[in-house]
Protein backbone atom coordinates (compact mmCIF):
# COMPACT_ATOMS: atom_id res chain seq x y z
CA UNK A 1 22.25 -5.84 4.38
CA UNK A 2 19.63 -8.16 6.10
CA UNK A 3 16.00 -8.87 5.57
CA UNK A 4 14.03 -6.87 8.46
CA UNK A 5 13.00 -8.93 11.06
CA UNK A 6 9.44 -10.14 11.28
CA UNK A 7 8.73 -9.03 14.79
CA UNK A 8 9.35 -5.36 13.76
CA UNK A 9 6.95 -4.27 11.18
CA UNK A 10 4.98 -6.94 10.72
CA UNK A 11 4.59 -9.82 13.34
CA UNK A 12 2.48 -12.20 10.97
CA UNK A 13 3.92 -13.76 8.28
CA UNK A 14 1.45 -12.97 5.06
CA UNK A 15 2.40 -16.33 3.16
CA UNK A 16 1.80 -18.43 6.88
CA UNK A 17 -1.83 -17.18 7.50
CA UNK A 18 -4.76 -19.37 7.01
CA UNK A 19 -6.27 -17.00 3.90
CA UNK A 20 -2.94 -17.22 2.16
CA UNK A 21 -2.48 -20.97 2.45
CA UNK A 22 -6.73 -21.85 1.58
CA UNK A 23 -5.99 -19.68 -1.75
CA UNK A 24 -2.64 -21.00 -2.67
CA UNK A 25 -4.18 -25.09 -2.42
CA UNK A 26 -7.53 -24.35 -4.10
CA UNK A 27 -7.95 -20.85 -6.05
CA UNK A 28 -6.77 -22.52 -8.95
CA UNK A 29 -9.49 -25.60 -8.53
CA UNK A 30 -11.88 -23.03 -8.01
CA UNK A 31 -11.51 -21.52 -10.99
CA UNK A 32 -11.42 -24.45 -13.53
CA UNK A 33 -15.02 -25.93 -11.43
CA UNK A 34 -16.54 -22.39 -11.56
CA UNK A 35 -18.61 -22.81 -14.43
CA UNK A 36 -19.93 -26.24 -13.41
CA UNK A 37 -20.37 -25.47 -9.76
CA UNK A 38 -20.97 -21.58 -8.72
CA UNK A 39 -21.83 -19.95 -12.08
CA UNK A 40 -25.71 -20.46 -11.74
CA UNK A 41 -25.75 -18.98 -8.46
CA UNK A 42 -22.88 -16.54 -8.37
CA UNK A 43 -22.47 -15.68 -12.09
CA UNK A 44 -20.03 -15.52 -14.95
CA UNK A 45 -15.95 -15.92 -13.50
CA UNK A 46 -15.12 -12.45 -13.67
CA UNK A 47 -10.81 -11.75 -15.13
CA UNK A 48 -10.73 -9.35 -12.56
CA UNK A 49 -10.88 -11.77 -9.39
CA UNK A 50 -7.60 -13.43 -11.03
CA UNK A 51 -5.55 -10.11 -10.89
CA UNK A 52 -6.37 -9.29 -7.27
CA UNK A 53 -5.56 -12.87 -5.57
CA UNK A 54 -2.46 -13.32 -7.50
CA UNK A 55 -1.76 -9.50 -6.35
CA UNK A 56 -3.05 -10.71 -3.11
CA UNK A 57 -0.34 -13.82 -3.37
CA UNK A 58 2.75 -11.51 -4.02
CA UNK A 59 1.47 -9.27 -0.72
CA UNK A 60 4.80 -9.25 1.40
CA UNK A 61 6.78 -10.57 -1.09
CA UNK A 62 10.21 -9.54 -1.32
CA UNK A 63 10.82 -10.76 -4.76
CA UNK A 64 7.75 -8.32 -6.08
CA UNK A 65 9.83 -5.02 -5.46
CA UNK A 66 10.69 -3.71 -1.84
CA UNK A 67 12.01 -0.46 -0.28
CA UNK A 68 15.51 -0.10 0.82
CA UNK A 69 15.98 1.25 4.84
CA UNK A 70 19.14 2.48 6.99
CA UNK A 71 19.98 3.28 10.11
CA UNK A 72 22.51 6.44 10.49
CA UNK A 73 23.05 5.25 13.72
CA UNK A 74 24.05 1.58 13.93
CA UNK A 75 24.15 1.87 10.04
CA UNK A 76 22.13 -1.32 9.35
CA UNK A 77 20.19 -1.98 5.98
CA UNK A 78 16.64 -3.53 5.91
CA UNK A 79 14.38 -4.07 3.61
CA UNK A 80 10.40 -3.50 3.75
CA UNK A 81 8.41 -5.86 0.92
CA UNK A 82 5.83 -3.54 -0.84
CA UNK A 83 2.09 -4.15 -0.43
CA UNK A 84 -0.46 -5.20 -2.89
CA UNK A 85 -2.78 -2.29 -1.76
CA UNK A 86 -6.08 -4.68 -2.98
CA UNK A 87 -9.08 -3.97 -1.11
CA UNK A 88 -12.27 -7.06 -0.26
CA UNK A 89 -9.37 -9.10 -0.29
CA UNK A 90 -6.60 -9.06 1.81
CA UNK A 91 -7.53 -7.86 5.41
CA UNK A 92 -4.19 -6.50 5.96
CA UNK A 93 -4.18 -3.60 3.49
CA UNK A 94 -7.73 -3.50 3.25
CA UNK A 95 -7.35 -2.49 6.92
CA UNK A 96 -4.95 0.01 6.40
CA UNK A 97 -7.47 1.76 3.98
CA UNK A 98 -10.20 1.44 6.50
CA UNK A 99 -7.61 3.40 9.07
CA UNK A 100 -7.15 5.71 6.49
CA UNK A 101 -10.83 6.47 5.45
CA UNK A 102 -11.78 6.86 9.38
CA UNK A 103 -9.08 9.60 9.10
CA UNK A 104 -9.79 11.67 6.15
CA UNK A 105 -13.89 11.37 7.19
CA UNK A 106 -12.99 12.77 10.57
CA UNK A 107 -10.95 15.31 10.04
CA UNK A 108 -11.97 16.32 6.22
CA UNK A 109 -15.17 15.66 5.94
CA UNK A 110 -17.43 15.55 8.91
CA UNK A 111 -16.22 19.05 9.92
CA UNK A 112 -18.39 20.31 13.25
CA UNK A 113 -21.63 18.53 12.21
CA UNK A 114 -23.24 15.89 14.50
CA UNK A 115 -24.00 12.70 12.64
CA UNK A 116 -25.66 9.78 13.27
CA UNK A 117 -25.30 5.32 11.66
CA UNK A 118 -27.69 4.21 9.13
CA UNK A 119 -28.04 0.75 8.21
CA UNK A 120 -30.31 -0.16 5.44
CA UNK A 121 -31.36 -3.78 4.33
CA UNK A 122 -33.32 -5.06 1.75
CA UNK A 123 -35.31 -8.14 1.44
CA UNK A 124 -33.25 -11.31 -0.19
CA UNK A 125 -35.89 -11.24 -3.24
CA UNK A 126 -33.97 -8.16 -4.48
CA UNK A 127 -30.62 -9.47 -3.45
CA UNK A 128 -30.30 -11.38 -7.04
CA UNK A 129 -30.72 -8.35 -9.23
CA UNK A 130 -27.60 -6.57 -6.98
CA UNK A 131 -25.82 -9.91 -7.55
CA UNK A 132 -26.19 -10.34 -11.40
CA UNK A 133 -25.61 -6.59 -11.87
CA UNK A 134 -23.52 -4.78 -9.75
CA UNK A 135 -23.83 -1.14 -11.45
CA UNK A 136 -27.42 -1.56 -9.57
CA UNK A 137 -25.68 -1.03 -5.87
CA UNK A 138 -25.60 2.21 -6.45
CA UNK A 139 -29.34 3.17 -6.46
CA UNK A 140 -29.07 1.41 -2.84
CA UNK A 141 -27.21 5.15 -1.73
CA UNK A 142 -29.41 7.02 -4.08
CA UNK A 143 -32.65 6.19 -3.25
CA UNK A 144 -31.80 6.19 0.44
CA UNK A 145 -30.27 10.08 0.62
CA UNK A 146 -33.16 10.96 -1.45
CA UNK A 147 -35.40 9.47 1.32
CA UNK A 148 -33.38 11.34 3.99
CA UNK A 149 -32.85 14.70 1.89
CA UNK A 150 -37.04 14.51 1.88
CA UNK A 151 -38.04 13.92 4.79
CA UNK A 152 -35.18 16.29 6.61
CA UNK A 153 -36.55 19.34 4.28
CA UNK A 154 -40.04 18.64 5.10
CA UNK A 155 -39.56 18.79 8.88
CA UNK A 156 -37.70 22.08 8.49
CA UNK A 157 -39.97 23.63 5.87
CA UNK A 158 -36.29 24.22 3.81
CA UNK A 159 -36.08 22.80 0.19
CA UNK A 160 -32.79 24.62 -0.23
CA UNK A 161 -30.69 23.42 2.13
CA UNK A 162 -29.24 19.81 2.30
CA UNK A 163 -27.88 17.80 4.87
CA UNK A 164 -24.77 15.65 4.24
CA UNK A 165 -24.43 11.67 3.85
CA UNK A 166 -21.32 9.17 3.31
CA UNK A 167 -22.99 5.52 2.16
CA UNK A 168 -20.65 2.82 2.18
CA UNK A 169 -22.16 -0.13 0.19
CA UNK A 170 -21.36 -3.80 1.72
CA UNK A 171 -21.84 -7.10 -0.23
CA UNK A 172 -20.97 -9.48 2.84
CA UNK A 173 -22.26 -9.45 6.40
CA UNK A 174 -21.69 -12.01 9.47
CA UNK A 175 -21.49 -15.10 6.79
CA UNK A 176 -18.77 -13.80 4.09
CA UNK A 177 -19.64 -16.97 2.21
CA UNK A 178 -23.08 -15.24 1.43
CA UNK A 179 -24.08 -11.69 -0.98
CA UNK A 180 -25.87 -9.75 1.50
CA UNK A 181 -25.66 -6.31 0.14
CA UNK A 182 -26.71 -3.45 2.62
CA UNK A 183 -25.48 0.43 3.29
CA UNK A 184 -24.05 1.57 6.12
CA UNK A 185 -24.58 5.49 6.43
CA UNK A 186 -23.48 8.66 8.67
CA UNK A 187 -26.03 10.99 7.97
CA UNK A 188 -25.67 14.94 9.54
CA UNK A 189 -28.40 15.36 12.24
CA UNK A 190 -30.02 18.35 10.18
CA UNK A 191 -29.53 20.67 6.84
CA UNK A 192 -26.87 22.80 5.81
CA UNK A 193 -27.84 25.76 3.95
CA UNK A 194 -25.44 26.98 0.75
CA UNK A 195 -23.99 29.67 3.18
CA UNK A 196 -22.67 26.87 5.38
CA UNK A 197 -25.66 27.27 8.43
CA UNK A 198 -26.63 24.36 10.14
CA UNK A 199 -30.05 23.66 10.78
CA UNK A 200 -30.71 21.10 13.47
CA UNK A 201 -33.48 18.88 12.33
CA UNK A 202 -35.29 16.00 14.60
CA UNK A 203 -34.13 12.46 13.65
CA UNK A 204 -36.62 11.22 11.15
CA UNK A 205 -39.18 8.30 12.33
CA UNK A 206 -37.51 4.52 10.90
CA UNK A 207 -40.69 3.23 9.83
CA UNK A 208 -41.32 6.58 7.65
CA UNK A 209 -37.82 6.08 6.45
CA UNK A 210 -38.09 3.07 5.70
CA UNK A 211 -41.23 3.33 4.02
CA UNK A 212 -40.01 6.10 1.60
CA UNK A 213 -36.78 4.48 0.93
CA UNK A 214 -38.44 0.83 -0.29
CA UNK A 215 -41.07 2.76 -2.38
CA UNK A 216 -37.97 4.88 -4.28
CA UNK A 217 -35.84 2.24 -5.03
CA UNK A 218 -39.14 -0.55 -5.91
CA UNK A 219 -39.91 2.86 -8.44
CA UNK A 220 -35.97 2.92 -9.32
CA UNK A 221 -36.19 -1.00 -10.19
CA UNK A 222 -39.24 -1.24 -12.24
CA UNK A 223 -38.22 2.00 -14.58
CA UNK A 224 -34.78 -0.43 -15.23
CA UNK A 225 -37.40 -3.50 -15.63
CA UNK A 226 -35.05 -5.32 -12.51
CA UNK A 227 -38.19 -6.43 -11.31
CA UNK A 228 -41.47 -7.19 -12.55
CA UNK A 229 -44.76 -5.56 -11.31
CA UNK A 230 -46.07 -9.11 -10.11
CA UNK A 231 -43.31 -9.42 -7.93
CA UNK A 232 -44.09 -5.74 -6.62
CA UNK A 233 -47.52 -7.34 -6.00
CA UNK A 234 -46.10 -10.22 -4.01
CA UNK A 235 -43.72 -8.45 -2.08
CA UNK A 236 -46.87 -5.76 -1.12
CA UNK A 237 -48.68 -8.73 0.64
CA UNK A 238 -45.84 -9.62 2.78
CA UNK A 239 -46.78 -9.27 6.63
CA UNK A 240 -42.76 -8.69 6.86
CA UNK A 241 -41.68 -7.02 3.78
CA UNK A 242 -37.82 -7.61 4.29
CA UNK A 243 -36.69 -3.51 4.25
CA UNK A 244 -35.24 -2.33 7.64
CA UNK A 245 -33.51 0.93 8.58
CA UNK A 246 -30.91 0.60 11.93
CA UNK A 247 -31.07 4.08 13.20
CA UNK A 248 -28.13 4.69 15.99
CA UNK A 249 -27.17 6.66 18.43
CA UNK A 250 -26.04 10.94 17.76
CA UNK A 251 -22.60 11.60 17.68
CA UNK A 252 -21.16 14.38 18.47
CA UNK A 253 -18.75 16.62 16.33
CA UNK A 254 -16.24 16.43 19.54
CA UNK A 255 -16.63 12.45 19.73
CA UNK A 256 -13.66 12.07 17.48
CA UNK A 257 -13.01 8.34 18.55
CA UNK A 258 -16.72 7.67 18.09
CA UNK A 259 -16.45 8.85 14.33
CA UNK A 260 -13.48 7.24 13.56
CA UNK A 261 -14.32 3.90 15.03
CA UNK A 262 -18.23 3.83 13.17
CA UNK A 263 -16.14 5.49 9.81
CA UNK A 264 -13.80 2.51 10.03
CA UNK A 265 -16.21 -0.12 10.70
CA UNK A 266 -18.46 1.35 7.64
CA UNK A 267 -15.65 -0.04 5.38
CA UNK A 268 -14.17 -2.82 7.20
CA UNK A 269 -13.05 -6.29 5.78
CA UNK A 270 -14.88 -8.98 4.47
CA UNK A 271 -13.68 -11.12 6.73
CA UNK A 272 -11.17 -11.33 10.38
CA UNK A 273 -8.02 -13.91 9.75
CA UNK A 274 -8.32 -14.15 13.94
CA UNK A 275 -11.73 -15.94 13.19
CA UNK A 276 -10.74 -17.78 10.10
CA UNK A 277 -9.62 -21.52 10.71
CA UNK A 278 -8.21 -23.29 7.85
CA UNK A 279 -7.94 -27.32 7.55
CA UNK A 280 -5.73 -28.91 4.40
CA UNK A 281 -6.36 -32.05 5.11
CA UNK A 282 -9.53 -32.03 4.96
CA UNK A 283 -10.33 -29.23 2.96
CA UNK A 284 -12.36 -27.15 5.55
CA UNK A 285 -12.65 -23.66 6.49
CA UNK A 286 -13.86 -22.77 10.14
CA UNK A 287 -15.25 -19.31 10.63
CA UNK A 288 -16.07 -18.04 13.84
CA UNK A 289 -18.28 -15.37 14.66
CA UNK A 290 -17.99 -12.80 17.11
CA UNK A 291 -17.98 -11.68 20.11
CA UNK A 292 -21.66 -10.21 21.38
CA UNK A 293 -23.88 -9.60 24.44
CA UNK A 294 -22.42 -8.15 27.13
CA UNK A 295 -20.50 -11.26 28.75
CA UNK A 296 -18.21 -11.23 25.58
CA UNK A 297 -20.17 -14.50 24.50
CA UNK A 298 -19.30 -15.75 20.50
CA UNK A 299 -22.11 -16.10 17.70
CA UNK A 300 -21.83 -20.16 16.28
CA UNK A 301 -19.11 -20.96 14.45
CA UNK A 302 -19.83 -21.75 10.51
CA UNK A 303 -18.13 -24.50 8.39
CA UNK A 304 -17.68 -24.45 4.94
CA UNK A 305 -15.80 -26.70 2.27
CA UNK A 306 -12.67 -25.18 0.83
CA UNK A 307 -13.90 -24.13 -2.17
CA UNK A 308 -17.32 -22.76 -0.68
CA UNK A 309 -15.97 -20.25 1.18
CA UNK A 310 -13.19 -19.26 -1.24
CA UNK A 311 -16.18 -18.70 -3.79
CA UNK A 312 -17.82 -16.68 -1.23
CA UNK A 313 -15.23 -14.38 -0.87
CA UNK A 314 -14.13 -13.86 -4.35
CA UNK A 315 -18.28 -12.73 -4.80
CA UNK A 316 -17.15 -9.54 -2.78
CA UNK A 317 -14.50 -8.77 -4.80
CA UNK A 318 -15.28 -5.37 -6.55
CA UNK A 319 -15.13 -4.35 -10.30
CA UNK A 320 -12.23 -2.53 -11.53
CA UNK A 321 -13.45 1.11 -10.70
CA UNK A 322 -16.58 0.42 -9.07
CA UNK A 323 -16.82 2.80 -6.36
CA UNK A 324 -18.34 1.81 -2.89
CA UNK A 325 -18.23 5.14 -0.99
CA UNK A 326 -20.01 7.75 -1.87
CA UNK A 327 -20.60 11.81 -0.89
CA UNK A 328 -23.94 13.19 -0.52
CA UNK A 329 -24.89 16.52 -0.37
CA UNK A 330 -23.16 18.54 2.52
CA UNK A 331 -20.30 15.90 2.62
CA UNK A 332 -19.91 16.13 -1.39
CA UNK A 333 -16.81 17.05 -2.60
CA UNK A 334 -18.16 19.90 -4.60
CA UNK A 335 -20.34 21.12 -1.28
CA UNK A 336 -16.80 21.35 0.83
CA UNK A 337 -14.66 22.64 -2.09
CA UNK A 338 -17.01 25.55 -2.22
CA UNK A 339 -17.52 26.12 1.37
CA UNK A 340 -13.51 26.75 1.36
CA UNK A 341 -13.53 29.36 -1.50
CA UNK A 342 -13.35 32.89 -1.11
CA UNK A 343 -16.67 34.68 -0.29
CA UNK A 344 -16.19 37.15 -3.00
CA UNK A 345 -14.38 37.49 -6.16
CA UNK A 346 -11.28 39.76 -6.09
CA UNK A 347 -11.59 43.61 -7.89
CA UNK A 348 -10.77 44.02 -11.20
CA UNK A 349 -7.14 44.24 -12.20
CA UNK A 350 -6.76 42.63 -8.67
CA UNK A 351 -4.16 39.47 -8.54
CA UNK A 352 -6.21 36.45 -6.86
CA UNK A 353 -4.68 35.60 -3.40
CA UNK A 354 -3.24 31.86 -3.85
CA UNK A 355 -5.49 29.31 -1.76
CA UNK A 356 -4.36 26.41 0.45
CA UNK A 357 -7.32 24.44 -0.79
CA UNK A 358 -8.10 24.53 -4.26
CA UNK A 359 -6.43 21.11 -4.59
CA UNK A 360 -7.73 19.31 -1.89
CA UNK A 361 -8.04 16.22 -3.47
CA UNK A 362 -4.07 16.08 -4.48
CA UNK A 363 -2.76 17.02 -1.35
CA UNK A 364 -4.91 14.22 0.46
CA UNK A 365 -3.37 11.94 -2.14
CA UNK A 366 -0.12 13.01 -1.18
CA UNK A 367 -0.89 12.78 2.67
CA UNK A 368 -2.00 9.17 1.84
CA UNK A 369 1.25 8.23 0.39
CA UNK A 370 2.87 9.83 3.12
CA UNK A 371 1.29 7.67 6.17
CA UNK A 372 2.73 4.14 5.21
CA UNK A 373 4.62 3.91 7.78
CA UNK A 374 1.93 5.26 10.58
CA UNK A 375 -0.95 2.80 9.07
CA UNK A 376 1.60 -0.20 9.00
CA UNK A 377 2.02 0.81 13.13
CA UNK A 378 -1.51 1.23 14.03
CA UNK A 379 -2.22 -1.40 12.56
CA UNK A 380 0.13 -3.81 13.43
CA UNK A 381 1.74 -2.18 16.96
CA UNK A 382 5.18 -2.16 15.18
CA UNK A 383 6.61 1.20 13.07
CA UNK A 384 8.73 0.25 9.91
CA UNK A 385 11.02 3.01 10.52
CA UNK A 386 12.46 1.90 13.96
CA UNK A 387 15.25 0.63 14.08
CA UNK A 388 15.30 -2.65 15.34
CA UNK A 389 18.74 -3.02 16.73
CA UNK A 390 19.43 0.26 18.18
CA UNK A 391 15.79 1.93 18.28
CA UNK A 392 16.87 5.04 16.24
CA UNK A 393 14.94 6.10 12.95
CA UNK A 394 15.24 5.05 10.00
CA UNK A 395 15.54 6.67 6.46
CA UNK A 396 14.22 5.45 3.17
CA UNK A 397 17.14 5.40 0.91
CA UNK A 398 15.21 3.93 -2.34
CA UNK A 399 12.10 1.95 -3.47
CA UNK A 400 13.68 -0.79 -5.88
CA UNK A 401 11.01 -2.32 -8.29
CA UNK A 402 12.82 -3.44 -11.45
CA UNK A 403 13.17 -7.23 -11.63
CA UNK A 404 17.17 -7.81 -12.12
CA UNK A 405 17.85 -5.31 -9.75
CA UNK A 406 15.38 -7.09 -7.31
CA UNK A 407 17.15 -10.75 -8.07
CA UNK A 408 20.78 -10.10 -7.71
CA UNK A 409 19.97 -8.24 -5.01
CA UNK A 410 18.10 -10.75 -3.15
CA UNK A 411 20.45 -13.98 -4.36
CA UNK A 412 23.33 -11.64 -2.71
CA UNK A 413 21.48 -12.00 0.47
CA UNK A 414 20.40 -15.75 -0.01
CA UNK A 415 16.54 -14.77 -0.04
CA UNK A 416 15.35 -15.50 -3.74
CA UNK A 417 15.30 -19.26 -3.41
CA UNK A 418 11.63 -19.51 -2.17
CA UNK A 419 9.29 -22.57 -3.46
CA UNK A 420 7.47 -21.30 -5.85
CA UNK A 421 3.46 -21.87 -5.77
CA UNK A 422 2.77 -25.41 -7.13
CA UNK A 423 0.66 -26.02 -10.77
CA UNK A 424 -2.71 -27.12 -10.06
CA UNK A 425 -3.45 -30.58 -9.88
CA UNK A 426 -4.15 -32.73 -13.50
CA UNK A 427 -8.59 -33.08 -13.49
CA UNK A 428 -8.51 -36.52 -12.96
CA UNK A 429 -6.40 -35.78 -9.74
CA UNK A 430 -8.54 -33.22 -8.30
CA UNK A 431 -9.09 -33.37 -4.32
CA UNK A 432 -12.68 -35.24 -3.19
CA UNK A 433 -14.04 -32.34 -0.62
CA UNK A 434 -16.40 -34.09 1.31
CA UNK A 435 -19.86 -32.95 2.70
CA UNK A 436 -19.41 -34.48 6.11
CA UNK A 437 -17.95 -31.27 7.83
CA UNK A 438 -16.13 -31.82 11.25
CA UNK A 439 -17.19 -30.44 15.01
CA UNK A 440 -14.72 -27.59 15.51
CA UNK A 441 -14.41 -28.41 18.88
């Protein structure tokens, strides 16, 4: 038995990239200086940061549990290190969820309806009551499909049909070391009535949109007392009041590339590890930006201490539970779950026919576990289950997760003796990171 090769199903090595290295030498500074340094501005430390990097550390690592894979041709044994599945955090899963999503929204949920990208900002005033009190991000999709839902119903002179809306909420943006939370929305171009019609409905004017939405969730503020009405008052006076509404271009239901790509960049990463530049010795992080305008030419690279930009991106990690996409009204789960029952109920004394559907939300559960192996390869141009001596399939022959089995397993095959991560340095030790940042070129 022998360790598969890197080159095969995964040609980076997790515990050599730059993210993996910048939170092994300073997550454990960060958090002893939090209070001192970032609480005022980002916060109380929250526990559940700590569970997803050290998840995030033992990403890829064999000694965490593995699966177990042969060959019935050349009759070789590999073995595949599990994944920590954490999303905000590590790009590599997080990407394989973002795969996934642009999947299920094309072929699930979407259905035959044209959409079109919404991208809503608010002005950085705001941005502090979202940052203190992250329950509030929610009223960010609410308010907005209300504003839609309106304006869509007035145009058609319908107030019973809806049209349909997936809101992604975002905390980070082209700096990841800032909170900039936004939405990014695919909104159906019209209503669908509760006997599944569509009614095609004119794109709704941005500055009415935008109007409506800042006056709902200014309304949705004050009633929590977020904000006071003096700030209301300032923010009225603005020439510029901060609110903007990115309206793009229609898709169409037989654009399935064009949904998939805007579905997966709705829900992408916080940040790219091709952009991310990390320097130990002296405790910098270079992030470049990317590529834009037609000649392929790069926004300006940003440098940040260590610690900086490893606070940053621990901001964007989410709650335990907290849910950042969202269903709206023809793209609800309840909306499509009804759409696919029966038109009529069965005659008395009649035995209901069994549907394929009722259980939607198991089955794509199920489908999700299933694709592994097909997200690992789109994602990373390698499959998992190729062989990579004699190209033939491979079977799964067991997931092994209990700890002894995992160690004498592994000290058979000379693996388990692997530095572990070091103790964080004694306080009167701790690294000087110095404000004098250094020209990345």
């Amino acid at each position: 038995m022998q360790c598969l090769p890197q080159g095969v199903y995964r040609p980076r090595n997790a515990q050599a990239s730059p993210l993996y290295r910048l939170v092994e030498d300073h997550f454990d500074t960060l958090e002893r200086v939090w209070e001192e340094r970032y609480e005022r501005e980002y916060g109380f430390w929250r526990p559940v940061v700590r569970r997803v990097v050290e998840q995030f550390l033992d990403c890829g690592d064999l000694r965490c549990g593995f699966a177990r894979l042969w060959c019935p041709n050349c009759r070789r044994d590999l073995l595949l290190p599990w994944s920590c599945r954490r999303r905000c955090f590590c790009p590599s899963c997080h990407q394989k969820r973002a795969l996934l999503f642009a999947e299920h929204v094309d072929e699930e949920v979407l259905g035959d309806l044209p959409v079109r990208q919404y991208v809503v900002t608010i002005p950085k005033m705001l941005r502090l009551s979202f940052k203190y009190d992250r329950k509030l991000l929610g009223l960010l999709s609410q308010c907005f499909y209300a504003s839609v839902k309106e304006l869509f119903q007035h145009a058609a002179g319908d107030r019973h049909s809806v049209p349909g809306m997936i809101a992604s909420l975002q905390s980070y943006g082209d700096d990841p070391s800032r909170f900039h939370p936004h939405l990014h929305s695919l909104v159906s171009e019209g209503l669908v009535s509760r006997a599944g019609a569509f009614v095609p409905v004119p794109s709704p004017d941005p500055a009415c949109l935008v109007e409506l939405f800042r006056h709902k969730l200014v309304k949705a503020l004050l009633a929590r007392e977020k904000i006071s009405p003096r700030l209301v008052e300032i923010m009225g006076n603005w020439v510029h009041p901060g609110f903007s509404v990115f309206q793009g271009e229609r898709i169409d239901p037989d654009d399935h590339q064009a949904r998939r790509r805007l579905a997966g960049y709705m829900v992408h990463p916080p940040i790219a590890l091709e952009r991310l530049r990390y320097r130990p010795h002296t405790g910098q992080v270079i992030y470049y930006g990317r590529q834009r305008g037609p000649r392929g030419e790069a926004s300006p690279a940003r440098i940040f201490s260590a610690l900086d930009f490893l606070a940053g991106l621990c901001l964007h990690v989410p709650d335990s539970g907290q849910q950042l996409v969202r269903y709206y009204g023809a793209f609800s789960n309840a909306r499509r779950v009804s759409a696919r029952a029966p038109a009529s109920a069965p005659p008395a004394g009649a035995q209901a026919l069994p549907q394929a559907d009722t259980d939607s939300a198991d089955e794509f559960a199920r489908a999700r576990r299933r694709s592994w192996a097909r997200l690992i390869k789109k994602v990373y141009e390698a499959s998992p289950l190729v062989c990579p001596r004699c190209s033939g399939p491979m079977k799964i022959l067991s997931l092994i997760g209990d700890a002894p089995a995992i160690e004498k397993i592994l000290r058979h095959l000379k693996l388990w003796d692997r530095p572990e991560r070091p103790p964080p340095p004694p306080a009167d030790q701790q690294v000087h990171y110095s404000e004098e940042f250094v020209d990345p070129a």
